[in-house]
PDB file of N, CA and C in Angstrom:
ATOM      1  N   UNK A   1      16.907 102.969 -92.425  1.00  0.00           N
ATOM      2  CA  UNK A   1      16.506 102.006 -91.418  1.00  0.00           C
ATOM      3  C   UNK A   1      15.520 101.032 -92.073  1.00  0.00           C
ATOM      4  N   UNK A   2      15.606  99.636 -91.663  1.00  0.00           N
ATOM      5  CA  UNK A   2      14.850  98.456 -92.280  1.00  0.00           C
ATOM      6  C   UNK A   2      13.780  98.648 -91.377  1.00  0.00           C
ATOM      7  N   UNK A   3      12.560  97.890 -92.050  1.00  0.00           N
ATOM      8  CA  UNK A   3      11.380  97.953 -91.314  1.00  0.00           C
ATOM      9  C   UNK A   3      11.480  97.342 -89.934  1.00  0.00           C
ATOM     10  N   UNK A   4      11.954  95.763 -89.853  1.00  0.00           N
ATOM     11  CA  UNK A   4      12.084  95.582 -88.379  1.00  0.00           C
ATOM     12  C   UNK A   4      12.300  96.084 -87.222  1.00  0.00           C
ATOM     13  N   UNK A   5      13.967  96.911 -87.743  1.00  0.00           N
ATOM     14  CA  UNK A   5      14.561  97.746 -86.736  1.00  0.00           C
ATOM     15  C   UNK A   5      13.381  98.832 -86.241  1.00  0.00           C
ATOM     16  N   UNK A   6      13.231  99.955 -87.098  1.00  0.00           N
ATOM     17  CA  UNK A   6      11.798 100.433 -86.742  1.00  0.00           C
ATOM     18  C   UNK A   6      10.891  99.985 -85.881  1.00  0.00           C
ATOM     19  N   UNK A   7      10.042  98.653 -86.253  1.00  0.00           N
ATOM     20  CA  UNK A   7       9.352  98.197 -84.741  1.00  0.00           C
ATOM     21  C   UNK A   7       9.938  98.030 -83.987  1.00  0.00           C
ATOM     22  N   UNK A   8      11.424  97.491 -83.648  1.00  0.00           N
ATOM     23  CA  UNK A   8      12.570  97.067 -82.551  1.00  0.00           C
ATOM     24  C   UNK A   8      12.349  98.941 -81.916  1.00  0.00           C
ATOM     25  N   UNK A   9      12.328  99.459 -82.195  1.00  0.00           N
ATOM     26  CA  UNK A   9      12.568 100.744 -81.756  1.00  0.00           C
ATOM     27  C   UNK A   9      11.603 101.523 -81.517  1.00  0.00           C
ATOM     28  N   UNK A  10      10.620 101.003 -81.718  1.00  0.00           N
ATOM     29  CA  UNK A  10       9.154 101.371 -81.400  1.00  0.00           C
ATOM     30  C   UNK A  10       8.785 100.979 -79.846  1.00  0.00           C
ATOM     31  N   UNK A  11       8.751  99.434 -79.872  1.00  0.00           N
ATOM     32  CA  UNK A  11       8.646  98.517 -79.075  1.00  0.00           C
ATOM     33  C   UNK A  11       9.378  99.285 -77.329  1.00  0.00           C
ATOM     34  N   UNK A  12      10.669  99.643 -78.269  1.00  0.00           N
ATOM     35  CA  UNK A  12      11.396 100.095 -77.102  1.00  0.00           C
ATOM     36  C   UNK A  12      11.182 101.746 -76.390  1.00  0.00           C
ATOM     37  N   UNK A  13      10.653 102.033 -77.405  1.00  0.00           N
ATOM     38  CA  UNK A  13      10.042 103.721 -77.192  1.00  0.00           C
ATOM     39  C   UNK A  13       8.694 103.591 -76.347  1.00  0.00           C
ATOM     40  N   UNK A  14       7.685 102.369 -76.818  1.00  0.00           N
ATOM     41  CA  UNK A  14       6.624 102.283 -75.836  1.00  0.00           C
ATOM     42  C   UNK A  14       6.940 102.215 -74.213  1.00  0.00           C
ATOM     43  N   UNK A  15       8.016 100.693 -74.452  1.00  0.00           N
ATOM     44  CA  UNK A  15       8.740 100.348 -73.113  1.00  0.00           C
ATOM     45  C   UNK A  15       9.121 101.897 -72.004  1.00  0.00           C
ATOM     46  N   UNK A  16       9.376 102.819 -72.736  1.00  0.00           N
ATOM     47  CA  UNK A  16       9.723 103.975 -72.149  1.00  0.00           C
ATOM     48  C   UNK A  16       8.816 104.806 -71.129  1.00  0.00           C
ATOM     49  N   UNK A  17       7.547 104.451 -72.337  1.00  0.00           N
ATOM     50  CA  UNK A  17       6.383 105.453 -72.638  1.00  0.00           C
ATOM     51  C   UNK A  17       6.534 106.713 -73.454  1.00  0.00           C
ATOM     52  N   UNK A  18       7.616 106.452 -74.318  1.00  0.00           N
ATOM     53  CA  UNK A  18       7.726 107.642 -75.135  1.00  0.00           C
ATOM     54  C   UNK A  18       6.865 107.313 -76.279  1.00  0.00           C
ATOM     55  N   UNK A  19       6.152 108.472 -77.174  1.00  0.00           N
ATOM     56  CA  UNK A  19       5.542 108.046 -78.487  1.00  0.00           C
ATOM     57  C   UNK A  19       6.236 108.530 -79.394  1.00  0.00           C
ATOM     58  N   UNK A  20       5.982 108.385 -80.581  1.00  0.00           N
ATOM     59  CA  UNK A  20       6.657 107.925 -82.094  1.00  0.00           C
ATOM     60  C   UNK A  20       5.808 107.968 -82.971  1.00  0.00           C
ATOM     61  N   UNK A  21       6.273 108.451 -84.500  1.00  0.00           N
ATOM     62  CA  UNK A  21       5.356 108.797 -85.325  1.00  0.00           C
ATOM     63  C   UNK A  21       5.809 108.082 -86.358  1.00  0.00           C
ATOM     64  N   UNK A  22       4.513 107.550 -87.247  1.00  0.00           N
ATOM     65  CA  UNK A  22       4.981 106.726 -88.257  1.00  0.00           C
ATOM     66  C   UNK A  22       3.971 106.841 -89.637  1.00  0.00           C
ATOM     67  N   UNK A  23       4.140 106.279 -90.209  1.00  0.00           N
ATOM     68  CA  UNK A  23       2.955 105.974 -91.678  1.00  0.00           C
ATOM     69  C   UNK A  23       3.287 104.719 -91.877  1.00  0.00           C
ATOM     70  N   UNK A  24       2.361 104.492 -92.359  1.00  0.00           N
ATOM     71  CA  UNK A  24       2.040 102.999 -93.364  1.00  0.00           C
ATOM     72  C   UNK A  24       1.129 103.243 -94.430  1.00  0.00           C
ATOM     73  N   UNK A  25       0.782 102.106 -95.224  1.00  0.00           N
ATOM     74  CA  UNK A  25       0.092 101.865 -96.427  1.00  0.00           C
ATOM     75  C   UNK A  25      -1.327 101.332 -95.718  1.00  0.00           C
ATOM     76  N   UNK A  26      -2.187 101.759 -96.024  1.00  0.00           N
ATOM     77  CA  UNK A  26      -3.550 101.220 -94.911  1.00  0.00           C
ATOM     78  C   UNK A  26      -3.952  99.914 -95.916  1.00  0.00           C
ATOM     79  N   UNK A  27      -4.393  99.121 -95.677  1.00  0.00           N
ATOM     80  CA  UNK A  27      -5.232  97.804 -96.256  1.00  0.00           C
ATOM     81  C   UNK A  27      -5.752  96.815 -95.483  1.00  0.00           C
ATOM     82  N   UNK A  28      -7.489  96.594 -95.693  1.00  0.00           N
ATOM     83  CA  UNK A  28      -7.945  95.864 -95.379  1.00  0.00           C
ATOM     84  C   UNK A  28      -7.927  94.348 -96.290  1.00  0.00           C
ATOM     85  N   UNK A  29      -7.540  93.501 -95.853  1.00  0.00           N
ATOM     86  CA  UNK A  29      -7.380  91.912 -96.524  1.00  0.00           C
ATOM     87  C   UNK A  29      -9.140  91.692 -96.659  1.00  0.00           C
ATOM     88  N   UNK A  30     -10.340  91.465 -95.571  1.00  0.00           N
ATOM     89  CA  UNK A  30     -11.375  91.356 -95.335  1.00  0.00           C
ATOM     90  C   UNK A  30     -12.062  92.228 -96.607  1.00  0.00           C
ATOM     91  N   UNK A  31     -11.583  93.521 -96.558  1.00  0.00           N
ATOM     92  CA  UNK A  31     -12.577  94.154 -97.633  1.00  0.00           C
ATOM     93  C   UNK A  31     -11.837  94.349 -98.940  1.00  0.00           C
ATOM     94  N   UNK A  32     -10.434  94.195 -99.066  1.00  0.00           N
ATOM     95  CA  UNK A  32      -9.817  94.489-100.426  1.00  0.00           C
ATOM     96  C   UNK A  32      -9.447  95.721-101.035  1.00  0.00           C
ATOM     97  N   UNK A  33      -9.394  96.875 -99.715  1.00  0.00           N
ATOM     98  CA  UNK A  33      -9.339  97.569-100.467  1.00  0.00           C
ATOM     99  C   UNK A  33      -8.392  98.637 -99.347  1.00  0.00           C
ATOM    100  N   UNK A  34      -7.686  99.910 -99.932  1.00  0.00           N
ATOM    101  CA  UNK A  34      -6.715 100.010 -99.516  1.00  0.00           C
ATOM    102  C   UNK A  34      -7.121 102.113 -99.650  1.00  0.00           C
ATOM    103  N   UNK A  35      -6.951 102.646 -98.150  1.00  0.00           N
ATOM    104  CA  UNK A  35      -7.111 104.230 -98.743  1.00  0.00           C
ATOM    105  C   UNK A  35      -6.186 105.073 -98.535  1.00  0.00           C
ATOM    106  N   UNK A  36      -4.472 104.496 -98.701  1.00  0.00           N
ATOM    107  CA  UNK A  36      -3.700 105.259 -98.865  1.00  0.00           C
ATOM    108  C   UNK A  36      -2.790 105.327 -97.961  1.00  0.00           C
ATOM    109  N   UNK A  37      -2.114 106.022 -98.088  1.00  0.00           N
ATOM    110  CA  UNK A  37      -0.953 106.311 -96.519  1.00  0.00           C
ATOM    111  C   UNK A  37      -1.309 106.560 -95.917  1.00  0.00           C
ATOM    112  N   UNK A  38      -1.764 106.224 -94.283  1.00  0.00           N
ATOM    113  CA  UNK A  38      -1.797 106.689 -93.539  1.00  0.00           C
ATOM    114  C   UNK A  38      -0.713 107.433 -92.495  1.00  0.00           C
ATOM    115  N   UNK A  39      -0.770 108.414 -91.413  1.00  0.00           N
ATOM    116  CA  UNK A  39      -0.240 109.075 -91.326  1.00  0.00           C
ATOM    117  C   UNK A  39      -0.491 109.269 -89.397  1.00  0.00           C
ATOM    118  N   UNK A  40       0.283 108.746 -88.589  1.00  0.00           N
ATOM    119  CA  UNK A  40      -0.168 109.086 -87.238  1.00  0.00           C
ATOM    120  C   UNK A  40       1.404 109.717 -86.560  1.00  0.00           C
ATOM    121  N   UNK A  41       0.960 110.465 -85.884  1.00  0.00           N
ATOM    122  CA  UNK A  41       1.561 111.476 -85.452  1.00  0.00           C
ATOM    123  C   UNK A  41       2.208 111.126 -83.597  1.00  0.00           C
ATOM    124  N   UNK A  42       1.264 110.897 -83.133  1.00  0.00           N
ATOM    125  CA  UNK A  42       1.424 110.206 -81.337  1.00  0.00           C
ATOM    126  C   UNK A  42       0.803 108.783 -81.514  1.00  0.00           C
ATOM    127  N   UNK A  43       1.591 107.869 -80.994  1.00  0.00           N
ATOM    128  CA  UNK A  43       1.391 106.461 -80.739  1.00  0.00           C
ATOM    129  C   UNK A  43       2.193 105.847 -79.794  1.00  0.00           C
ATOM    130  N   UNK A  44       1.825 104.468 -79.414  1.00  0.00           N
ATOM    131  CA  UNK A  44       2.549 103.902 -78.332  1.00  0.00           C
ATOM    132  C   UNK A  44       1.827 102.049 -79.507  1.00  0.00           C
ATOM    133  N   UNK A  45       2.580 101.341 -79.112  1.00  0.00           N
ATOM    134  CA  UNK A  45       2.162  99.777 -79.549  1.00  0.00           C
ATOM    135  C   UNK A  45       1.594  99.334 -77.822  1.00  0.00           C
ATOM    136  N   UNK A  46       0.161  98.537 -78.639  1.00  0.00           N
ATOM    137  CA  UNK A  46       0.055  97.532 -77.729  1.00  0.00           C
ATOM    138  C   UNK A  46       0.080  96.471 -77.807  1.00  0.00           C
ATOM    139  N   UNK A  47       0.061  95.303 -76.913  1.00  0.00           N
ATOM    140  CA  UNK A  47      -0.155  94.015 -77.400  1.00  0.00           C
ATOM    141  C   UNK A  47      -1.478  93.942 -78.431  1.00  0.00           C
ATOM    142  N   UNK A  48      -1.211  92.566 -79.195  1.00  0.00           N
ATOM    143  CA  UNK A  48      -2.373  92.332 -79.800  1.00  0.00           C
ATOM    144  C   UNK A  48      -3.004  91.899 -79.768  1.00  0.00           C
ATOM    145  N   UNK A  49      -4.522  91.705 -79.871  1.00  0.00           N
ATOM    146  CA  UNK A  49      -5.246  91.249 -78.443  1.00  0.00           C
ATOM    147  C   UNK A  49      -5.591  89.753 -78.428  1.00  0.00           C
ATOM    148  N   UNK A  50      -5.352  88.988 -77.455  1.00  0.00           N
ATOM    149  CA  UNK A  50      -5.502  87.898 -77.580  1.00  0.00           C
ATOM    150  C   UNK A  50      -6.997  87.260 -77.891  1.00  0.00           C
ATOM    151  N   UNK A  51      -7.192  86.264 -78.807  1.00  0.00           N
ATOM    152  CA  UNK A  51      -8.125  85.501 -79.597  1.00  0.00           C
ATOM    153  C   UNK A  51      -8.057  83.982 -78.778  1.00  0.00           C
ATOM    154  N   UNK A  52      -9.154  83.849 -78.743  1.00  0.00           N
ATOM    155  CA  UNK A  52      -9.303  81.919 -78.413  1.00  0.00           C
ATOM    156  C   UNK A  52      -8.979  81.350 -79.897  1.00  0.00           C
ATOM    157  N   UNK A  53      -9.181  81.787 -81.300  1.00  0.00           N
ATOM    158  CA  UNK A  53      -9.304  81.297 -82.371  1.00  0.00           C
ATOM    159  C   UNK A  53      -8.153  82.445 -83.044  1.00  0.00           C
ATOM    160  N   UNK A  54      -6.844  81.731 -83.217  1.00  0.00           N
ATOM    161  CA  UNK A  54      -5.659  82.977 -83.595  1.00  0.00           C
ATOM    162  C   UNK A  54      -5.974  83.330 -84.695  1.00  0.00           C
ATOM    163  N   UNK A  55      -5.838  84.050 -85.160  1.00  0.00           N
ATOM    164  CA  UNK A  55      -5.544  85.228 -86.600  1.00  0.00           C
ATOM    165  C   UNK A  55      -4.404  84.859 -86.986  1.00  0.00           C
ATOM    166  N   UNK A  56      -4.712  83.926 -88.182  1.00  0.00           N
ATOM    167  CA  UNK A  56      -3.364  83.345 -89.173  1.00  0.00           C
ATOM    168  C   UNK A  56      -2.506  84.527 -89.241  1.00  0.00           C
ATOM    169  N   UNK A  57      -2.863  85.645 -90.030  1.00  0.00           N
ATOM    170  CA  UNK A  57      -2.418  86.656 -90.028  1.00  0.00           C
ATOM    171  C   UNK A  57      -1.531  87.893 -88.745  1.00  0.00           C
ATOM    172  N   UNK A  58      -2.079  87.370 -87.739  1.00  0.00           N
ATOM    173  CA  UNK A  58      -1.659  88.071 -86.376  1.00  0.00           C
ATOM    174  C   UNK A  58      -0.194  87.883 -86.352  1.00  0.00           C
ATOM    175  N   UNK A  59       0.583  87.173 -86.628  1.00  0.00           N
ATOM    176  CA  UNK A  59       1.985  87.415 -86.397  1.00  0.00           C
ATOM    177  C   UNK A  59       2.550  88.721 -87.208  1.00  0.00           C
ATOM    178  N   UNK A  60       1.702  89.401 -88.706  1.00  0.00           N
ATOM    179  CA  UNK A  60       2.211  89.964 -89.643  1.00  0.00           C
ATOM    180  C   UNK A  60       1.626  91.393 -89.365  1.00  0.00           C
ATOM    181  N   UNK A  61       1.013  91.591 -87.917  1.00  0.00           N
ATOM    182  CA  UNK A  61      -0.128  92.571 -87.719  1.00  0.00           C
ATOM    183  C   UNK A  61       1.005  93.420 -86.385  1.00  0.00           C
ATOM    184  N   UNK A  62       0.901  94.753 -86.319  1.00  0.00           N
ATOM    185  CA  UNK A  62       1.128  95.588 -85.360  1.00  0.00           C
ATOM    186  C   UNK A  62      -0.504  96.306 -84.951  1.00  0.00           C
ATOM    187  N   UNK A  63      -0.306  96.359 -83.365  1.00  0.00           N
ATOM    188  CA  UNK A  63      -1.457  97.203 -82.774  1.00  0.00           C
ATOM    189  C   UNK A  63      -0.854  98.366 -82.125  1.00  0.00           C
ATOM    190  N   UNK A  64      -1.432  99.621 -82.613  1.00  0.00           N
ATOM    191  CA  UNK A  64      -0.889 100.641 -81.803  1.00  0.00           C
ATOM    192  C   UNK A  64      -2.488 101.129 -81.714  1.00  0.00           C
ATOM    193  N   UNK A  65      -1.986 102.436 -80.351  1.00  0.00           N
ATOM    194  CA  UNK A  65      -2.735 103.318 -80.045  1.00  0.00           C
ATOM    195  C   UNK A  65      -2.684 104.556 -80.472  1.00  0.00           C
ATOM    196  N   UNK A  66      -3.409 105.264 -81.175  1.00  0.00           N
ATOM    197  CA  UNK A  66      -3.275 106.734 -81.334  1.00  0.00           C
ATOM    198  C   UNK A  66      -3.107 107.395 -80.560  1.00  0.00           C
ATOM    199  N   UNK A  67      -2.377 107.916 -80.062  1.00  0.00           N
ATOM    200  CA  UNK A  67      -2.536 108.928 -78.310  1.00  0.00           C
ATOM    201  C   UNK A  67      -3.211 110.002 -78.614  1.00  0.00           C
ATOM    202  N   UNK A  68      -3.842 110.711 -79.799  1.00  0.00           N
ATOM    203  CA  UNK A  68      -4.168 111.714 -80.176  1.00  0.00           C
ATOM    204  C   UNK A  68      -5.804 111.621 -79.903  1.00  0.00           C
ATOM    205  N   UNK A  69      -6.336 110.491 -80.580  1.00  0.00           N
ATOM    206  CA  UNK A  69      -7.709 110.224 -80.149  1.00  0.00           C
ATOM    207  C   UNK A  69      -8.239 108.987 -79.356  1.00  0.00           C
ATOM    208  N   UNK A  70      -7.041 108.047 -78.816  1.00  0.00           N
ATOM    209  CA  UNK A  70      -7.148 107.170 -77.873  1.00  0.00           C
ATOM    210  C   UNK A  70      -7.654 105.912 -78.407  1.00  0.00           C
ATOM    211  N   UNK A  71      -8.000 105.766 -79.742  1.00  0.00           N
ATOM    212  CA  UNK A  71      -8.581 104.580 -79.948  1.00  0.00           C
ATOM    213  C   UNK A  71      -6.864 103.526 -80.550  1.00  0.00           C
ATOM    214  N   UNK A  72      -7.549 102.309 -81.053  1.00  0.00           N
ATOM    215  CA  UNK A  72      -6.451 101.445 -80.970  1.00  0.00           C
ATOM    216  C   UNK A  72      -6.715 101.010 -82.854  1.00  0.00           C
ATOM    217  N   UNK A  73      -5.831 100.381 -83.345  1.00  0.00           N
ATOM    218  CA  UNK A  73      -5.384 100.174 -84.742  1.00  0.00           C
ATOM    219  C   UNK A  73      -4.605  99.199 -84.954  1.00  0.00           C
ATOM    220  N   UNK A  74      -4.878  98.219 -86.240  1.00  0.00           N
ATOM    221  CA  UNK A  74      -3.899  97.465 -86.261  1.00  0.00           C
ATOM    222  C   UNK A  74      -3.147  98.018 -88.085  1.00  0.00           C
ATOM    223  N   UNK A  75      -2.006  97.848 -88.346  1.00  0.00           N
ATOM    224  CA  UNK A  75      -1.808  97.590 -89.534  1.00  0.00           C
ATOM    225  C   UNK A  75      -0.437  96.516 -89.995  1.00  0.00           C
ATOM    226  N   UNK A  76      -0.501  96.380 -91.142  1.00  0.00           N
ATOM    227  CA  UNK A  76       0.565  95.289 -91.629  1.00  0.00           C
ATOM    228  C   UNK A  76       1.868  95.637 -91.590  1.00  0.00           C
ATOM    229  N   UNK A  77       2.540  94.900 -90.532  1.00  0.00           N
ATOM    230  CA  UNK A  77       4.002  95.139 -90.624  1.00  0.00           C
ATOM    231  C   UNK A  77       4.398  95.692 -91.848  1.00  0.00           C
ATOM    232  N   UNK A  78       4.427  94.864 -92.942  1.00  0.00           N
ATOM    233  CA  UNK A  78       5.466  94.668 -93.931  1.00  0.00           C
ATOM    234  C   UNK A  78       4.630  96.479 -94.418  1.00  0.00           C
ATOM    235  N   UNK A  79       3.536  96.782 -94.420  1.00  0.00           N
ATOM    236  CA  UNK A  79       3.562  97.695 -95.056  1.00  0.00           C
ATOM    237  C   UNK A  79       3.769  99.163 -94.474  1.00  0.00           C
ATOM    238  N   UNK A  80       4.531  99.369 -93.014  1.00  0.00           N
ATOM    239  CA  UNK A  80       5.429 100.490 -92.633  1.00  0.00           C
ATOM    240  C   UNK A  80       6.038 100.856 -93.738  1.00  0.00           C
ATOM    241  N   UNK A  81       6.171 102.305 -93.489  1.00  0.00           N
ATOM    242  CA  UNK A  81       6.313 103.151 -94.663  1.00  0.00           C
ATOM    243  C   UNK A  81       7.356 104.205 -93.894  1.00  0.00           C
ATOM    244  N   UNK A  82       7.486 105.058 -92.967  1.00  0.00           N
ATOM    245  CA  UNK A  82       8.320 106.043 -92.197  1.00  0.00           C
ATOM    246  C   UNK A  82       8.226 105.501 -90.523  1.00  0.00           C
ATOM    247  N   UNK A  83       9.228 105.883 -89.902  1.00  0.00           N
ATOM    248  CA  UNK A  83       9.322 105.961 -88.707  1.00  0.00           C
ATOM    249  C   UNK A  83       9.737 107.349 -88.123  1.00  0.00           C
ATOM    250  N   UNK A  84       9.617 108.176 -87.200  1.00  0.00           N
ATOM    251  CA  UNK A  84       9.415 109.245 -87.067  1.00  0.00           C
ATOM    252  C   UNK A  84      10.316 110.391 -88.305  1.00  0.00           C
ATOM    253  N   UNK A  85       9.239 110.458 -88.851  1.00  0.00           N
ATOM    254  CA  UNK A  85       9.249 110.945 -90.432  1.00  0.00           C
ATOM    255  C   UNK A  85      10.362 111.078 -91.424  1.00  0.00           C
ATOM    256  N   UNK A  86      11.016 109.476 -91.042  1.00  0.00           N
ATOM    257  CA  UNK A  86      11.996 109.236 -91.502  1.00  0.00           C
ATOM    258  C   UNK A  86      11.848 108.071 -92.539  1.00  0.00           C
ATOM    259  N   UNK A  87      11.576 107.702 -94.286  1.00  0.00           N
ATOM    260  CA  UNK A  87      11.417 106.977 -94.642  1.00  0.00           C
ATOM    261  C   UNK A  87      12.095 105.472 -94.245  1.00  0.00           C
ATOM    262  N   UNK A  88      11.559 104.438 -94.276  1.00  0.00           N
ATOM    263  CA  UNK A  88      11.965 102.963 -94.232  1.00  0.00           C
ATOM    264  C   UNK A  88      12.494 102.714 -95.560  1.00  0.00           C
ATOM    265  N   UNK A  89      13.619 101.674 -95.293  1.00  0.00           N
ATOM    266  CA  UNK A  89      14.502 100.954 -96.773  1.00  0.00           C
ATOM    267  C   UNK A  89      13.719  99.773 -96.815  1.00  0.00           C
ATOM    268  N   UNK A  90      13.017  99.244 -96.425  1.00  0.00           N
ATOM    269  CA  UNK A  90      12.797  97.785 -97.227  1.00  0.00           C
ATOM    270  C   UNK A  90      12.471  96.954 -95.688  1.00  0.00           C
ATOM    271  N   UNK A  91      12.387  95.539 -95.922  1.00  0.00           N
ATOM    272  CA  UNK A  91      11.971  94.924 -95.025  1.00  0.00           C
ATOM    273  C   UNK A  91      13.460  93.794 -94.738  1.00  0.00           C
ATOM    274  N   UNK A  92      14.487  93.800 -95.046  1.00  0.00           N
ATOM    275  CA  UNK A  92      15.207  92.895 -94.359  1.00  0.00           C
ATOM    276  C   UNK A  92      15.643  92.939 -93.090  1.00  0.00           C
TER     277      UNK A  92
END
């Protein structure tokens, strides 16, 4: 599965209220620095939160919620890594 499809199927698992487990590559752009795969287990996507001053970057950004400890997260599309612990092929 390509990375898109993955969020397409995420998107639609929230729509449900079902959660979904995924990893990505963690990196902050702001600080430069990056601590590895991350690894979440229960999630749902939320919107991302709206700015008076947009985030160039915000189109390339997913926000989910951890359902495990309730707080919220953003990370970089392109750098999804599994969808329920199923590796991703690439980004086309």
């Amino acid at each position: 599965m390509k990375i898109y499809e993955a969020i397409k199927r995420m998107r639609e698992m929230t729509e449900r209220g079902e959660e979904f487990a995924f990893s990505f590559m963690s990196y902050s752009l702001t600080r430069d620095v990056s601590h590895g795969e991350v690894f979440v287990e229960h999630a749902l996507l939320v919107k991302n939160p709206k700015e008076e001053k947009k985030n160039s970057y915000q189109d390339y950004m997913l926000t989910y919620k951890d359902t495990d400890t309730g707080q919220a997260h953003q990370l970089w599309q392109p750098l999804l890594m599994s969808f329920q612990h199923q590796p991703l092929a690439g980004i086309e």
